[in-house]
N, C-alpha and C. Protein backbone atom coordinates (compact mmCIF):
# COMPACT_ATOMS: atom_id res chain seq x y z
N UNK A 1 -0.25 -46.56 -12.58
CA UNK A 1 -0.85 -45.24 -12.47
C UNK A 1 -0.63 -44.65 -11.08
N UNK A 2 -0.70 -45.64 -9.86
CA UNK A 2 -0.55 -45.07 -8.51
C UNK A 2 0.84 -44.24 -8.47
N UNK A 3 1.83 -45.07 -9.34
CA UNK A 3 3.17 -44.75 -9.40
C UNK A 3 3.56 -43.26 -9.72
N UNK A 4 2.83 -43.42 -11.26
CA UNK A 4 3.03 -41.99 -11.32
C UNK A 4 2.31 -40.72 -10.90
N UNK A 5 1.25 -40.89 -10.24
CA UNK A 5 0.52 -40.32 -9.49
C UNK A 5 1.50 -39.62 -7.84
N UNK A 6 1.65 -40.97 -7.13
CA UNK A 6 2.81 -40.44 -6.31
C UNK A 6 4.20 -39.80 -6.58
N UNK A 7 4.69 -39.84 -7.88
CA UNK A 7 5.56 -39.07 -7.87
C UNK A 7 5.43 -37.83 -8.31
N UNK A 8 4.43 -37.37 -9.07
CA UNK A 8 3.93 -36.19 -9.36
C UNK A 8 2.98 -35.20 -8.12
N UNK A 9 2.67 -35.95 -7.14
CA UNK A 9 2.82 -36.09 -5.73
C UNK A 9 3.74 -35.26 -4.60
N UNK A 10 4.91 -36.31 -4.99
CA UNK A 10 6.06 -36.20 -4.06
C UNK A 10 6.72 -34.83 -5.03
N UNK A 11 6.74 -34.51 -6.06
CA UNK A 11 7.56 -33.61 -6.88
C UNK A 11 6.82 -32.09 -6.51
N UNK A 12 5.11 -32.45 -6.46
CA UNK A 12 4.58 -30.87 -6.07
C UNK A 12 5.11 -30.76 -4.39
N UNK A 13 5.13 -31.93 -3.44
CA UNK A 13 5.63 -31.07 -2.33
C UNK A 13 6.51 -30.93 -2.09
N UNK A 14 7.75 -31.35 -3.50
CA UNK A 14 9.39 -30.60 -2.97
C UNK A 14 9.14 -29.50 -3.37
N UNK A 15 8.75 -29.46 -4.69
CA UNK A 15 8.90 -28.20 -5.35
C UNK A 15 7.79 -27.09 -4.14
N UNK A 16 7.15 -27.32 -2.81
CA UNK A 16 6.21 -26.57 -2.10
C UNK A 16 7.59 -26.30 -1.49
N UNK A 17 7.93 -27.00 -0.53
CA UNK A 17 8.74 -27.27 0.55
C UNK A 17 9.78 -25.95 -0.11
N UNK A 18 10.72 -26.40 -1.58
CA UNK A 18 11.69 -25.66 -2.36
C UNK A 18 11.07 -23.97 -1.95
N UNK A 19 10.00 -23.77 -2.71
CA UNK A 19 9.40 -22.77 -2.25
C UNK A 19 9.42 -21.72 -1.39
N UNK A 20 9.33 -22.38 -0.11
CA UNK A 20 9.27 -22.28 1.55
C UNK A 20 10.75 -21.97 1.79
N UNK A 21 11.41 -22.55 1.41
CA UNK A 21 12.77 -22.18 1.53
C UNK A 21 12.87 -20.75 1.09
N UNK A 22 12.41 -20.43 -0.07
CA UNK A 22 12.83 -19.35 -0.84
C UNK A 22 11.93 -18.37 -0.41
N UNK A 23 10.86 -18.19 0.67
CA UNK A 23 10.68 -17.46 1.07
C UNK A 23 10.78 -16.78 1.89
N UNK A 24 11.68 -17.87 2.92
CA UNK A 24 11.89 -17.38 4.62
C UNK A 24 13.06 -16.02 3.97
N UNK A 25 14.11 -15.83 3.09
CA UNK A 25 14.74 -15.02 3.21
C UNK A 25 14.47 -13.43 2.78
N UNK A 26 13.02 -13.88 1.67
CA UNK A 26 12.64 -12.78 1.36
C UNK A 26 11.71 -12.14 2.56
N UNK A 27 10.62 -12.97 3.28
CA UNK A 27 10.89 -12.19 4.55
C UNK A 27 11.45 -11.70 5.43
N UNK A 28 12.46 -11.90 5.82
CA UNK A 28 13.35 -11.31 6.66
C UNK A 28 14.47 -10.31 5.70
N UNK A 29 14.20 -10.37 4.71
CA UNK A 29 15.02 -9.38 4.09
C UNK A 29 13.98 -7.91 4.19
N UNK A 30 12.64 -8.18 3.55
CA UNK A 30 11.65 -7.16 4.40
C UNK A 30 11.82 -6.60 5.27
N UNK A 31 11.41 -7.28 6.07
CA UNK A 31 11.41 -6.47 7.60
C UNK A 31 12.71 -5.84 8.04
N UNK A 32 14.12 -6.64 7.35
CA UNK A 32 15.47 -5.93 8.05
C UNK A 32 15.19 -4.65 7.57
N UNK A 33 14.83 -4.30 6.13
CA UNK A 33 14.84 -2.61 5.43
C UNK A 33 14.23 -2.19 6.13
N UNK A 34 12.80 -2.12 7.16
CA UNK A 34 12.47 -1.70 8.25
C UNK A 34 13.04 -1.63 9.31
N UNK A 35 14.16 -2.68 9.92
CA UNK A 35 15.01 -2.06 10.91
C UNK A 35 15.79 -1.07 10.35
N UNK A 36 15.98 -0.88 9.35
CA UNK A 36 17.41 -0.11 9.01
C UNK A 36 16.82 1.40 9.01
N UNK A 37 15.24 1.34 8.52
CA UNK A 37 14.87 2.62 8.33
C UNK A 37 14.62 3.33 9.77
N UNK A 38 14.42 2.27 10.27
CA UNK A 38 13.56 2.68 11.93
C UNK A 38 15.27 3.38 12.87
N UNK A 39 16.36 2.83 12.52
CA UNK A 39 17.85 3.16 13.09
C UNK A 39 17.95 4.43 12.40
N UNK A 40 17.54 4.58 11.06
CA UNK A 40 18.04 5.98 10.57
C UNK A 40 17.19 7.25 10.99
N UNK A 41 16.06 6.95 11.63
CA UNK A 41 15.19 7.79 11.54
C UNK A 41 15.27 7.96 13.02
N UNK A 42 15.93 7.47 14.23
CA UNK A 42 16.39 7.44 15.72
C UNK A 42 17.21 8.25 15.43
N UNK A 43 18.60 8.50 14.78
CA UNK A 43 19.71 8.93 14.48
C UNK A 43 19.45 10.49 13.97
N UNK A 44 18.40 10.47 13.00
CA UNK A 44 17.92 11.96 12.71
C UNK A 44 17.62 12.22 13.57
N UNK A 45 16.53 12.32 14.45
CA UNK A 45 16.12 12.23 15.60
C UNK A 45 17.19 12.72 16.77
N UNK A 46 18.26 11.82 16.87
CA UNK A 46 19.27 12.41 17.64
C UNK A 46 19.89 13.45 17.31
N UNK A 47 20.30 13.62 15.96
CA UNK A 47 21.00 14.58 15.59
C UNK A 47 20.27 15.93 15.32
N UNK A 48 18.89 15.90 15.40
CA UNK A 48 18.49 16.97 15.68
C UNK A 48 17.67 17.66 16.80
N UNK A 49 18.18 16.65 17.93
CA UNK A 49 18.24 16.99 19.29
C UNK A 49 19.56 17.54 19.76
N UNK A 50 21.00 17.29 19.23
CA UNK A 50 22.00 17.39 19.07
C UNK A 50 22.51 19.03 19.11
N UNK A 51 21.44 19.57 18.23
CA UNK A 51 21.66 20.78 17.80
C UNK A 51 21.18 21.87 18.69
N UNK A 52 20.76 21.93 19.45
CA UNK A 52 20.32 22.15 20.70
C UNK A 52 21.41 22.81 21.90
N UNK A 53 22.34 21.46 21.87
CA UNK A 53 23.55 21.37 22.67
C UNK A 53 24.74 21.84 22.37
N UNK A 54 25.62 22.00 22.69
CA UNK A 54 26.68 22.44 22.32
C UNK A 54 27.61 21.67 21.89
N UNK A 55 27.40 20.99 20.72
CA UNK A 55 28.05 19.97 19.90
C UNK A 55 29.04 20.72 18.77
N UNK A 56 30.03 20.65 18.58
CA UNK A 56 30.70 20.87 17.63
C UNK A 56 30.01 20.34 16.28
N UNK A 57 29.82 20.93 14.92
CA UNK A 57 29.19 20.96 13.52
C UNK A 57 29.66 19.34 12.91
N UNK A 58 30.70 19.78 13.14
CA UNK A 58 31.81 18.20 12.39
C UNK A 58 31.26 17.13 13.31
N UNK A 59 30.95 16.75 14.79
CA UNK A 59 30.37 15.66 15.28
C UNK A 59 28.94 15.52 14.36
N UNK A 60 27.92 16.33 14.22
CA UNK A 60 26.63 16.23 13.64
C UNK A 60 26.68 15.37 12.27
N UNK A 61 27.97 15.55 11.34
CA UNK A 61 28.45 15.82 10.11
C UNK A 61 29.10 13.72 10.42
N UNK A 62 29.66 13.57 11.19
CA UNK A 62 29.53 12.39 11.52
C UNK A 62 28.46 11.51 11.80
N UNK A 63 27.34 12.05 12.29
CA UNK A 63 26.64 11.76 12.61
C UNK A 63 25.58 11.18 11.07
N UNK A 64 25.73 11.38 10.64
CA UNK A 64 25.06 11.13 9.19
C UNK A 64 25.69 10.07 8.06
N UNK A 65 26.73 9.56 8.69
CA UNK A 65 28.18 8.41 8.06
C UNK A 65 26.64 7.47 8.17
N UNK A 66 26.00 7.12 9.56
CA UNK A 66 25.93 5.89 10.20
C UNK A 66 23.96 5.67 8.75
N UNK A 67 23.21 7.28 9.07
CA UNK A 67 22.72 7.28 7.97
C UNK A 67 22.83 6.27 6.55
N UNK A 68 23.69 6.89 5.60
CA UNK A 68 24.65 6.29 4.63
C UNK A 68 24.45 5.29 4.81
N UNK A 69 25.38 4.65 5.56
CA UNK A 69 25.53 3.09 6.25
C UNK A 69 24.19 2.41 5.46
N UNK A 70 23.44 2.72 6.61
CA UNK A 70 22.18 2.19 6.64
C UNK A 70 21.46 2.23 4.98
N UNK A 71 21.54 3.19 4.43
CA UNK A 71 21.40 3.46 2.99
C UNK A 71 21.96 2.42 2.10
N UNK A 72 22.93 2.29 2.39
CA UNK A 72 23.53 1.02 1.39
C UNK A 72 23.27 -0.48 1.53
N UNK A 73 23.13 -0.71 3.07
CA UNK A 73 22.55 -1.94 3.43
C UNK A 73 21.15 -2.00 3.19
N UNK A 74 20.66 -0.84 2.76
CA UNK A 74 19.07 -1.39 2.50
C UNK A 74 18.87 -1.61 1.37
N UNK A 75 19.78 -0.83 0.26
CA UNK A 75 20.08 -1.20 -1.07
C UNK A 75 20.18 -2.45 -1.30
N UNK A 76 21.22 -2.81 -0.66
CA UNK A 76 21.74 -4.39 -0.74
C UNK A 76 20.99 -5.54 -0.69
N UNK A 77 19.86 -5.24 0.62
CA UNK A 77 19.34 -6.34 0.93
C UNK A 77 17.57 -5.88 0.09
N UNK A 78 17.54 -5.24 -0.48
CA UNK A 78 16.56 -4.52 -1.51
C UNK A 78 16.89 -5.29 -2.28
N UNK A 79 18.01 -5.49 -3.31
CA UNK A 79 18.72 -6.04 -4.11
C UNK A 79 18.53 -7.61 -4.04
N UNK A 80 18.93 -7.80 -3.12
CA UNK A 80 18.90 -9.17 -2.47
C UNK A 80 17.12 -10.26 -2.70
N UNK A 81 16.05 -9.29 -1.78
CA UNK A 81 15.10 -9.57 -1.96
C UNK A 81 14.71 -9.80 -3.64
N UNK A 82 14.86 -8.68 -4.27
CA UNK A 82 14.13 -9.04 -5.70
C UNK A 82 14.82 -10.27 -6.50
N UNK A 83 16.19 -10.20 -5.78
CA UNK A 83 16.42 -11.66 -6.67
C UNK A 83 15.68 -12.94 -6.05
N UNK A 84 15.60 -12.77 -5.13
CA UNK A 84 14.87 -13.91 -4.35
C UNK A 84 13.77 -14.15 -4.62
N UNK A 85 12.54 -13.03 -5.13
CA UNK A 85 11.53 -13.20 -5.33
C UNK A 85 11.45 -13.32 -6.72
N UNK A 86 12.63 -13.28 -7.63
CA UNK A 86 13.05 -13.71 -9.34
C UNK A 86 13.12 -15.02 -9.29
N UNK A 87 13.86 -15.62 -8.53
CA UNK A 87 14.26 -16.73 -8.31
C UNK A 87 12.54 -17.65 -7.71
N UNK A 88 12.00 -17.32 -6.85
CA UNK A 88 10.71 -17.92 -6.63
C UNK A 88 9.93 -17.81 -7.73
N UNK A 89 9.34 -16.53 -8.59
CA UNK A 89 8.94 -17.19 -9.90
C UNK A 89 9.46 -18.23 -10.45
N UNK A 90 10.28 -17.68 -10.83
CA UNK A 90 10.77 -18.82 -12.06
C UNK A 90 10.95 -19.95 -12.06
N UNK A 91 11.02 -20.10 -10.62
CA UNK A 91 10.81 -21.64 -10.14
C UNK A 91 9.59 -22.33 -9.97
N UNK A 92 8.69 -21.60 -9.67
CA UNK A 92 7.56 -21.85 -9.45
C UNK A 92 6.54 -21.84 -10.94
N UNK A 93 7.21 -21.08 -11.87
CA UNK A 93 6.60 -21.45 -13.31
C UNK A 93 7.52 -22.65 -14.15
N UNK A 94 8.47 -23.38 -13.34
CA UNK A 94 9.15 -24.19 -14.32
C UNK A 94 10.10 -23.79 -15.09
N UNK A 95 10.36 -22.52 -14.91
CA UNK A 95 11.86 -21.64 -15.45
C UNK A 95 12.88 -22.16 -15.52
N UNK A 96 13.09 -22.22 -14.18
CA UNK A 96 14.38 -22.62 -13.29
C UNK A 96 14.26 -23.82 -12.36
N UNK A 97 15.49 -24.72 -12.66
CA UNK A 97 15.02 -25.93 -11.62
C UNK A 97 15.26 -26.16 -10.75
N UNK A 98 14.82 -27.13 -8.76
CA UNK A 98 14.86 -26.61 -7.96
C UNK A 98 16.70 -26.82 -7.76
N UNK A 99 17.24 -26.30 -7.46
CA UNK A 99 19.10 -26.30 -6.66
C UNK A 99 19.14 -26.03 -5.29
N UNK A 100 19.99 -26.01 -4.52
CA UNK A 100 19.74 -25.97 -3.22
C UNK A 100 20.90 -24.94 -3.03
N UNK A 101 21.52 -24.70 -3.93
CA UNK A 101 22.84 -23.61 -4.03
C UNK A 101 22.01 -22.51 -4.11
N UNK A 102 21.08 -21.86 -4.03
CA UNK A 102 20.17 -20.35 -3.67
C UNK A 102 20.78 -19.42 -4.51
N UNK A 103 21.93 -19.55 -5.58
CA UNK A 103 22.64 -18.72 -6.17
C UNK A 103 22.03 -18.33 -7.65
N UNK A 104 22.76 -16.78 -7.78
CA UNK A 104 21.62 -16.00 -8.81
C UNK A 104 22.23 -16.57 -10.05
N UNK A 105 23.35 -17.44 -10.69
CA UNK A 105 24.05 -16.87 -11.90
C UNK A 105 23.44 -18.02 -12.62
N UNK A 106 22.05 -18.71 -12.42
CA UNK A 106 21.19 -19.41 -13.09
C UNK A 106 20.35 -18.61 -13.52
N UNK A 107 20.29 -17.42 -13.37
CA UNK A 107 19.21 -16.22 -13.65
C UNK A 107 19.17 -15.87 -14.57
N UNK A 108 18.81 -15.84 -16.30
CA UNK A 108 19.10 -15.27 -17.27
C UNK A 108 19.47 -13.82 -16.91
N UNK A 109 20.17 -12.78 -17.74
CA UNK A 109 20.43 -11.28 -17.32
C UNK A 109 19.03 -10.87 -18.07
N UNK A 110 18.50 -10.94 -19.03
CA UNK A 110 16.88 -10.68 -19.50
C UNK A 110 15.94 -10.94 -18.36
N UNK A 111 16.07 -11.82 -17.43
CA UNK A 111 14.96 -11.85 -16.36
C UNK A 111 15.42 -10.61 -15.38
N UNK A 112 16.84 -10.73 -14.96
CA UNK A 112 17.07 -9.93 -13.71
C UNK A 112 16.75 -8.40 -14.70
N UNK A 113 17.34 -7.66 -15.67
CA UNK A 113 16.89 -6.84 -16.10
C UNK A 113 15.45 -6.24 -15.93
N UNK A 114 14.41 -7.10 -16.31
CA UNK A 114 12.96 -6.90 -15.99
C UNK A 114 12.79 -6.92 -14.81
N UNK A 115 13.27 -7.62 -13.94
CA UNK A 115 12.96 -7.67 -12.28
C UNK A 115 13.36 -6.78 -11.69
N UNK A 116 14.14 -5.78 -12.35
CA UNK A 116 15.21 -4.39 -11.70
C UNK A 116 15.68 -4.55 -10.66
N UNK A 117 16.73 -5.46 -10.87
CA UNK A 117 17.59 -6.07 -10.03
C UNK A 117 18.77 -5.20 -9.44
N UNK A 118 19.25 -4.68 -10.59
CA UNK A 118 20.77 -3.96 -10.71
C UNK A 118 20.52 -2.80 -9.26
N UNK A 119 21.54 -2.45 -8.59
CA UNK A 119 22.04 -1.77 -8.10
C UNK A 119 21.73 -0.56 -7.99
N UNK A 120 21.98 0.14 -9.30
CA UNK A 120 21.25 1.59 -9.43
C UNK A 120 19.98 1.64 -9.22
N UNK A 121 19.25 0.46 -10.29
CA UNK A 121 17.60 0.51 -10.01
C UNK A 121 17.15 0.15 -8.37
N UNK A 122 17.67 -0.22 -7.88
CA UNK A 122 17.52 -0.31 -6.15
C UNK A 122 17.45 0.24 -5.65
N UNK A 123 18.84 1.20 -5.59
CA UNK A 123 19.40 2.57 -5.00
C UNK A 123 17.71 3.78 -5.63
N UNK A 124 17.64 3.55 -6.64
CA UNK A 124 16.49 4.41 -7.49
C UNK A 124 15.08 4.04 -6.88
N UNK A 125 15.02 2.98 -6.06
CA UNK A 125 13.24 2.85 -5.82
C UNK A 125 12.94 3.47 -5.10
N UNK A 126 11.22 3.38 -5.40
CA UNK A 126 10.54 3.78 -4.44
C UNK A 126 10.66 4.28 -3.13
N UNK A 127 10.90 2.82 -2.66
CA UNK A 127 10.97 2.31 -0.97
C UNK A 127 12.25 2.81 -0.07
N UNK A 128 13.23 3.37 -1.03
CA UNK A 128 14.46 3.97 -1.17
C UNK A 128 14.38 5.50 -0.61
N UNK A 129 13.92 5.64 -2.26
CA UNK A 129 13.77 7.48 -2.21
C UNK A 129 12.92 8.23 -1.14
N UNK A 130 12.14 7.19 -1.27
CA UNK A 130 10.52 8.04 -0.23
C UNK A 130 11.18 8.32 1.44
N UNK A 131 12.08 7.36 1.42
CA UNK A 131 12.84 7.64 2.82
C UNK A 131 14.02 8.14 2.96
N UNK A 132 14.84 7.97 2.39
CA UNK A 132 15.99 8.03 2.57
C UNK A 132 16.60 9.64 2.16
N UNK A 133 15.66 9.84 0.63
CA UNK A 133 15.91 11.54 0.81
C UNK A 133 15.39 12.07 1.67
N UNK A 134 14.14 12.74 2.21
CA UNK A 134 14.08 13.46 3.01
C UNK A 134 14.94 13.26 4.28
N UNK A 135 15.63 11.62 4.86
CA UNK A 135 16.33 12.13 5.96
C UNK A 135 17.45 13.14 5.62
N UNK A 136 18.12 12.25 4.64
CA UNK A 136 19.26 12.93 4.12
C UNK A 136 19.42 14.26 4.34
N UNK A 137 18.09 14.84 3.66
CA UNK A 137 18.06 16.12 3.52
C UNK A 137 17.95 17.35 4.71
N UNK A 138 17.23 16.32 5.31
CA UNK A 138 16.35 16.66 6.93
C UNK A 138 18.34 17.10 7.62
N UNK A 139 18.79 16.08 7.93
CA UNK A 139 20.67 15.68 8.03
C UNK A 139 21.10 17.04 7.57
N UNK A 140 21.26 16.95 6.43
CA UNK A 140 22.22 18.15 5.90
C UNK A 140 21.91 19.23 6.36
N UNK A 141 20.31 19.95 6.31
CA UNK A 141 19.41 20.99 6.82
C UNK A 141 19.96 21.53 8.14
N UNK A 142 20.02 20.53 8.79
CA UNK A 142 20.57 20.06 10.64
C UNK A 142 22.04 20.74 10.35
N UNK A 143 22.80 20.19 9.68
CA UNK A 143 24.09 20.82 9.47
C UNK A 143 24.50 21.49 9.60
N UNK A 144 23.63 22.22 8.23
CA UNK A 144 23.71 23.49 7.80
C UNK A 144 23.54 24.60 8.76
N UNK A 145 22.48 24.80 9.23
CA UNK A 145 21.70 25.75 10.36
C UNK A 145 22.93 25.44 11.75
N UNK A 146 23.58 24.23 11.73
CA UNK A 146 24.25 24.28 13.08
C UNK A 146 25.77 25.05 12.24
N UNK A 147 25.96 24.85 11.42
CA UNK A 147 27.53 25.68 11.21
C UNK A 147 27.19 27.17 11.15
N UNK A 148 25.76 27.16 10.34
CA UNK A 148 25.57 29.03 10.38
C UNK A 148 24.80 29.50 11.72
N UNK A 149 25.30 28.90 12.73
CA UNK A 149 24.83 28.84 13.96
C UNK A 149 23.70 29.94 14.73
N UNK A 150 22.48 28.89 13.82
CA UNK A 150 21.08 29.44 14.02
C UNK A 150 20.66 28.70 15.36
């Protein structure tokens, strides 16, 4: 009985430890979408200090690439996170068993589906839209007013 006691034991603190693993990336995948937002929102910021000066329209118009940029890497690592935190369920209910390969294509496509994993649905969230349009828009606005040189 001690026997199987310790291994049911030793199995809850891999499967803790497994865990722990799988969370350090979803934190830091967090907080990076906060650096990325905090760079895009410096950059608006610049570029509509920019306008001010006597900057040529097409530099401003560049100025909004680095925006973008940032837009897609937050997608990505948006993306990134929810599989990670797919992957910590399902492990943690006995879904999925522990691997040390961190890779998604153990994922049924019925789980990642529900978890709104895909790309578009990323690009489409919340945490996305609530920011990323108004800079955008804020950007183009900036543009605009500097080519019809208000």
């Amino acid at each position: 009985m001690d026997t199987e006691t310790e291994r049911n034991t030793n199995g809850l603190e891999e499967k803790m430890l497994y865990l722990q693993l799988l969370q350090e990336p979803i934190g830091r995948m967090s907080s990076t979408s906060g650096i990325f937002k905090g760079f895009s929102a410096a950059i608006l910021a610049g570029l509509a200090s920019a306008t001010v000066a006597d900057i040529e329209g097409w530099v401003l118009i560049l100025g909004l690439l680095p925006i973008f940029s940032f837009l897609a890497l937050d997608v990505y690592y948006l993306r990134m996170e929810r599989l990670f935190r797919l992957k910590f369920d399902l492990v943690a209910k006995g879904r999925l068993p522990m691997d040390f390969n961190f890779g998604f294509k153990d994922i049924p496509a019925k789980d990642k589906k529900e978890a709104k994993t895909s790309r578009r649905r990323c690009l489409f969230s919340k945490s996305i839209l609530i920011f990323y349009l108004p800079v955008i828009l804020c950007g183009a606005a900036i543009c605009f007013l500097k080519f019809m040189n208000f």
